[in-house]
C-alpha atoms as a PDB file:
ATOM      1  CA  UNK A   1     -36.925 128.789   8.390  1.00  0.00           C
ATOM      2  CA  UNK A   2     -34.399 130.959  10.190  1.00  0.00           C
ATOM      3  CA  UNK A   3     -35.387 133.169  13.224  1.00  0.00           C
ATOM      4  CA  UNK A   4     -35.124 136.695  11.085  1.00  0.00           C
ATOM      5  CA  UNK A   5     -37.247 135.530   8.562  1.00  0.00           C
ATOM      6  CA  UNK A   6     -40.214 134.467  11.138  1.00  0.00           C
ATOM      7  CA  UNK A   7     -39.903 137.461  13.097  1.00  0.00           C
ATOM      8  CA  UNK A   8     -40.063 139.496   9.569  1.00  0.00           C
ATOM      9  CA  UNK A   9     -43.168 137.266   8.511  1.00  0.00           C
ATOM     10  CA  UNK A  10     -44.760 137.653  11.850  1.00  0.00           C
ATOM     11  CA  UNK A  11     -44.057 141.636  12.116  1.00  0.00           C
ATOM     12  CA  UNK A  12     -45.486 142.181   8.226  1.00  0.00           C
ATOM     13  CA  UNK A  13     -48.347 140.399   9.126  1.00  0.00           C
ATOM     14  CA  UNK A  14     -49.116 142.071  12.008  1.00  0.00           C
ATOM     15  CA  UNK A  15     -48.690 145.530  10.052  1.00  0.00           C
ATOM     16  CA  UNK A  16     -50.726 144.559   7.151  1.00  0.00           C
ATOM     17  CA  UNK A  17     -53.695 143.022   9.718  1.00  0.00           C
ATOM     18  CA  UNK A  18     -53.686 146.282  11.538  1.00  0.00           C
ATOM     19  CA  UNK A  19     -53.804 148.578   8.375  1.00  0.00           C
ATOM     20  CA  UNK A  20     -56.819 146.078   7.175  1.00  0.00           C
ATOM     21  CA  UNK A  21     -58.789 146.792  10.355  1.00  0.00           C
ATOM     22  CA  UNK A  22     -58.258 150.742  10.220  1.00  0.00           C
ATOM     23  CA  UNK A  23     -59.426 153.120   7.132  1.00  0.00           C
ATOM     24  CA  UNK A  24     -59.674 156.584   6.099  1.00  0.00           C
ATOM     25  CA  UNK A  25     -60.639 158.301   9.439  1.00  0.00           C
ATOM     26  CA  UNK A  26     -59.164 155.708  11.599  1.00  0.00           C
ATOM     27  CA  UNK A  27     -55.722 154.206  12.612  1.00  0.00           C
ATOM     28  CA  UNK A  28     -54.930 151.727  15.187  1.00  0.00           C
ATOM     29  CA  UNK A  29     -51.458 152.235  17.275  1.00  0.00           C
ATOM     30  CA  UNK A  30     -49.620 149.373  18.053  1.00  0.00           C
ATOM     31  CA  UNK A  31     -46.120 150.347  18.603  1.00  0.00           C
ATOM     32  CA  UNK A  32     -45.754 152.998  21.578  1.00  0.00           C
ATOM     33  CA  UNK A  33     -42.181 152.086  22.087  1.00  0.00           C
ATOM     34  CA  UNK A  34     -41.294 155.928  20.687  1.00  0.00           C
ATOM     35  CA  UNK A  35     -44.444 157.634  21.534  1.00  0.00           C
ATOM     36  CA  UNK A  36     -44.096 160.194  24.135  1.00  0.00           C
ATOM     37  CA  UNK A  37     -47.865 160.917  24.453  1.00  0.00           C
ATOM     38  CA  UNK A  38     -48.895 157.712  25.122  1.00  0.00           C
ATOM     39  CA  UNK A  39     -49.816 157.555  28.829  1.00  0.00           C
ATOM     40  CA  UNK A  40     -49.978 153.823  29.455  1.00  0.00           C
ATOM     41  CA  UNK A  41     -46.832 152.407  27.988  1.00  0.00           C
ATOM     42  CA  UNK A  42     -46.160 150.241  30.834  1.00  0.00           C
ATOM     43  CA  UNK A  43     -48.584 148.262  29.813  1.00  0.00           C
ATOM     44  CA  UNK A  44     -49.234 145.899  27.177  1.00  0.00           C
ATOM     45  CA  UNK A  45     -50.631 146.241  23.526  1.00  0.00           C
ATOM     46  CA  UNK A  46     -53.513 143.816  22.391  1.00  0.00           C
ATOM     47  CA  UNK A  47     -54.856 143.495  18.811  1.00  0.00           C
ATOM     48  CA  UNK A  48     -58.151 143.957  18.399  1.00  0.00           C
ATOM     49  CA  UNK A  49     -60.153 142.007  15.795  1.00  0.00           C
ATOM     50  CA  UNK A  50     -62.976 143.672  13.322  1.00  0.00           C
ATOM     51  CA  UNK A  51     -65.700 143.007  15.679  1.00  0.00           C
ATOM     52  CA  UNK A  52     -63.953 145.000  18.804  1.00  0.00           C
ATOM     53  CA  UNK A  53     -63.093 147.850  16.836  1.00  0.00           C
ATOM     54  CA  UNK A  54     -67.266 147.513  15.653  1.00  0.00           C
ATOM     55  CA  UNK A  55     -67.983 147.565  19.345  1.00  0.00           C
ATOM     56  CA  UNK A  56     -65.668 150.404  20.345  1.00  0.00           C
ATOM     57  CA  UNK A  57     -67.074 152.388  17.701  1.00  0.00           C
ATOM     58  CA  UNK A  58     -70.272 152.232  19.395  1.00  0.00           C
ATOM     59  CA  UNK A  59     -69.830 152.760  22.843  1.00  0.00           C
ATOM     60  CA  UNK A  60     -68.021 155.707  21.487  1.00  0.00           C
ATOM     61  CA  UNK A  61     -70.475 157.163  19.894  1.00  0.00           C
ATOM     62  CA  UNK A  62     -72.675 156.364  22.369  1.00  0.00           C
ATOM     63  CA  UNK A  63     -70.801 158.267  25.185  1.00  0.00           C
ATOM     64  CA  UNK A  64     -70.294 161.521  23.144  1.00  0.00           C
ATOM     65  CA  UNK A  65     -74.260 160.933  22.360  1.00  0.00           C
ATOM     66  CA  UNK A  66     -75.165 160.882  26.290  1.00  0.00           C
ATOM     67  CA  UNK A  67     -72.518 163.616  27.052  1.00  0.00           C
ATOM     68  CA  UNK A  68     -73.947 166.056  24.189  1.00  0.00           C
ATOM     69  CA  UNK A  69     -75.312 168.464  26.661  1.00  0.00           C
ATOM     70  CA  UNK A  70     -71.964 169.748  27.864  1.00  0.00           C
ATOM     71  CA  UNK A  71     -70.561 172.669  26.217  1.00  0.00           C
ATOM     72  CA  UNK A  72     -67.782 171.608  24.766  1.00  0.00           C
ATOM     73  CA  UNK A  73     -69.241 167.637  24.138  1.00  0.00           C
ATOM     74  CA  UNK A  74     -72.167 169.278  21.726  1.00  0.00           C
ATOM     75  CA  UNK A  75     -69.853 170.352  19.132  1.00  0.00           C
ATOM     76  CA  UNK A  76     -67.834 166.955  19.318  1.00  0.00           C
ATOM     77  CA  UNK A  77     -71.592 165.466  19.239  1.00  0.00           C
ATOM     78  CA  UNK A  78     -72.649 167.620  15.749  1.00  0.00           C
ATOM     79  CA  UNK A  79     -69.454 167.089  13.752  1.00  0.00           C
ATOM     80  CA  UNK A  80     -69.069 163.563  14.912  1.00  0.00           C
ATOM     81  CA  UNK A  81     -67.932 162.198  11.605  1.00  0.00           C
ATOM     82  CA  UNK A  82     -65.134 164.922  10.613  1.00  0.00           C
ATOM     83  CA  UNK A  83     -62.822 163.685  13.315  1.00  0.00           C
ATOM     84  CA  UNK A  84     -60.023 160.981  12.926  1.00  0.00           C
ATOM     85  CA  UNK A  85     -59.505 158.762  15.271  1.00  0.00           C
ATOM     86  CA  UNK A  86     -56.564 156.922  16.869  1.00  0.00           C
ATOM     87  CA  UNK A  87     -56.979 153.603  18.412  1.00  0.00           C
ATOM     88  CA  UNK A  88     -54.525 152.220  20.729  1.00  0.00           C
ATOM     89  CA  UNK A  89     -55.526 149.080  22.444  1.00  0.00           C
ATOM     90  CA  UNK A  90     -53.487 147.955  26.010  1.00  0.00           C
ATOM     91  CA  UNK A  91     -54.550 146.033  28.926  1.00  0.00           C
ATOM     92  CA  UNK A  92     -54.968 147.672  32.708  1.00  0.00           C
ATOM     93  CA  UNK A  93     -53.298 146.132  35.569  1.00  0.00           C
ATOM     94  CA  UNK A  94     -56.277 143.501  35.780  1.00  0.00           C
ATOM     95  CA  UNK A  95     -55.549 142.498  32.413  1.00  0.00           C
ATOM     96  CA  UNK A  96     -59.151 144.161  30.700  1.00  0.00           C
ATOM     97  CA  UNK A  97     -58.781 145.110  27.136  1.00  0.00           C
ATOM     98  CA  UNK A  98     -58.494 149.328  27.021  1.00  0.00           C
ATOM     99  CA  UNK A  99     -58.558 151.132  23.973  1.00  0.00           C
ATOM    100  CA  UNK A 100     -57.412 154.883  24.351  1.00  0.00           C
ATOM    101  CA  UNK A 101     -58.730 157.063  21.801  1.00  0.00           C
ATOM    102  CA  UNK A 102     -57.365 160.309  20.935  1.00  0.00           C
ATOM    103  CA  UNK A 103     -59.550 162.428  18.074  1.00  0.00           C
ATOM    104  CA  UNK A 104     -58.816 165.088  16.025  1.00  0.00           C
ATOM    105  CA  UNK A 105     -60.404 166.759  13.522  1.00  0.00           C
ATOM    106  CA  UNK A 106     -57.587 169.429  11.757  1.00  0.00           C
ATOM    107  CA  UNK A 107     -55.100 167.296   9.798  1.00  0.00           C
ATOM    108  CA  UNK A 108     -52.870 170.327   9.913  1.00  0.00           C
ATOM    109  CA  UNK A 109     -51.665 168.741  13.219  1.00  0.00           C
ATOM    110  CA  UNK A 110     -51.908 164.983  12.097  1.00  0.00           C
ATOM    111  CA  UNK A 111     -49.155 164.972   9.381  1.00  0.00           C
ATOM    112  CA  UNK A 112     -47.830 161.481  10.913  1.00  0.00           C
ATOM    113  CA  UNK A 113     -51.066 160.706  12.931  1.00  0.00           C
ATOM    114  CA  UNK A 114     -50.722 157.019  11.466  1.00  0.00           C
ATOM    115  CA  UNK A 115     -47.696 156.311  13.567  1.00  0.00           C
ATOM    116  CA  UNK A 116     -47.987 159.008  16.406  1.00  0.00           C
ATOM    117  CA  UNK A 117     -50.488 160.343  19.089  1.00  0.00           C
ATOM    118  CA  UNK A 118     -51.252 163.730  18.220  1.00  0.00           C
ATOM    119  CA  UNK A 119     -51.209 165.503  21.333  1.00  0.00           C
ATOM    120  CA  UNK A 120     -51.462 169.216  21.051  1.00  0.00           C
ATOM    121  CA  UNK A 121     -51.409 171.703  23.517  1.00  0.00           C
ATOM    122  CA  UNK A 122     -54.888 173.454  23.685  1.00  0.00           C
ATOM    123  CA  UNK A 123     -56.981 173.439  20.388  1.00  0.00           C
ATOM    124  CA  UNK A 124     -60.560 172.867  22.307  1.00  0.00           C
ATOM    125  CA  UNK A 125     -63.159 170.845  20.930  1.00  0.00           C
ATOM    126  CA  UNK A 126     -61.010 169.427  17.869  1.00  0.00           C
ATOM    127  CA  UNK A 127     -58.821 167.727  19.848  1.00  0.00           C
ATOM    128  CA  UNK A 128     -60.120 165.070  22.427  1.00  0.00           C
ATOM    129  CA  UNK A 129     -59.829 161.716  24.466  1.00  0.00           C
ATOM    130  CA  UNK A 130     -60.979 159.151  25.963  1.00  0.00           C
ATOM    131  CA  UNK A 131     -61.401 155.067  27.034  1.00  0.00           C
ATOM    132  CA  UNK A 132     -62.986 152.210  26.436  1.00  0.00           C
ATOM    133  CA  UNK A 133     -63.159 149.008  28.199  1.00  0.00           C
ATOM    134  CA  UNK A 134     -64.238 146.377  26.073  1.00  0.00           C
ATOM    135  CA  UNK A 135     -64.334 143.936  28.922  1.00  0.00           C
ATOM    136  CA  UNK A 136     -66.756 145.482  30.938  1.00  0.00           C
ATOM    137  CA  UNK A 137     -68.446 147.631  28.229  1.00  0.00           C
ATOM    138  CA  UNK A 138     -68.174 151.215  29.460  1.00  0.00           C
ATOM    139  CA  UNK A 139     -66.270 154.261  28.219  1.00  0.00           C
ATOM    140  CA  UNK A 140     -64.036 156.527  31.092  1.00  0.00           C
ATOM    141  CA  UNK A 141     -61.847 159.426  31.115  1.00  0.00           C
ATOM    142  CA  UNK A 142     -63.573 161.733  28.040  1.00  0.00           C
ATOM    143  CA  UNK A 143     -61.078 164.676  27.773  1.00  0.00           C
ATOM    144  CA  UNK A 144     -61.740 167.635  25.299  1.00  0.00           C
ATOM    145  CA  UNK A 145     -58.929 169.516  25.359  1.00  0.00           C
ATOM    146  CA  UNK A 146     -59.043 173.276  26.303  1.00  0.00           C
ATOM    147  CA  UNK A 147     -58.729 176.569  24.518  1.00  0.00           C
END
């Protein structure tokens, strides 16, 4: 088999394996090559399987669970399920598996949040961030944006 037709096969299956692991309310970014708002494209991408994006879920929801009691968390914490969510896995400088989540919850904003960070200036509690490290099990950075 020729060397285009591999690399086709291989980047099809990667697409198609990605789209299988995201669904309605949640994408997973791979390609950062031409995304501005992505903050750690130095580093590298990983693919998460079913089971990590399980875990992530979790520790997510744990973290805006334990962080409820700040103003602008409690919101996040009651409307939990209206927000979309984009995934984008990398690994840190000591090589543990990252996955940078930005949320949103107006898809006036998200019109090509399947291939994009949607980054918006202000928009308070609807738009928000933050990371998990799978390796080590605890989330860092949660952002909510500001009005």
């Amino acid at each position: 088999m020729n060397l285009y037709i591999k690399i086709l096969l291989l980047s099809i299956t990667t697409s198609v394996s990605c789209q299988s692991l995201s669904d309605e309310k949640t994408m997973i970014l791979l390609n950062q090559e031409n995304n501005e708002y992505f903050p750690y494209s130095e580093f590298k991408v990983w693919k998460p399987n079913k089971s990590e994006i399980k875990f992530v879920k979790s520790v997510l929801k744990k973290a805006i669970e334990e962080n409820k009691s700040d103003y602008d968390v409690k919101e996040i914490f009651e409307n939990y399920d209206d927000y979309y969510l984009q995934l984008t896995p990398y690994l840190n400088k000591n090589n543990d598996r990252i996955v940078f989540i930005s949320a949103f919850c107006d898809m006036t904003y998200g019109k090509d949040w399947k291939n994009y960070i949607i980054d918006p200036d202000d928009g308070g509690s609807c738009f928000w961030q933050i990371q998990i490290n799978i390796d080590n099990e605890k989330y860092f950075d949660l952002s909510v944006n500001g009005f």
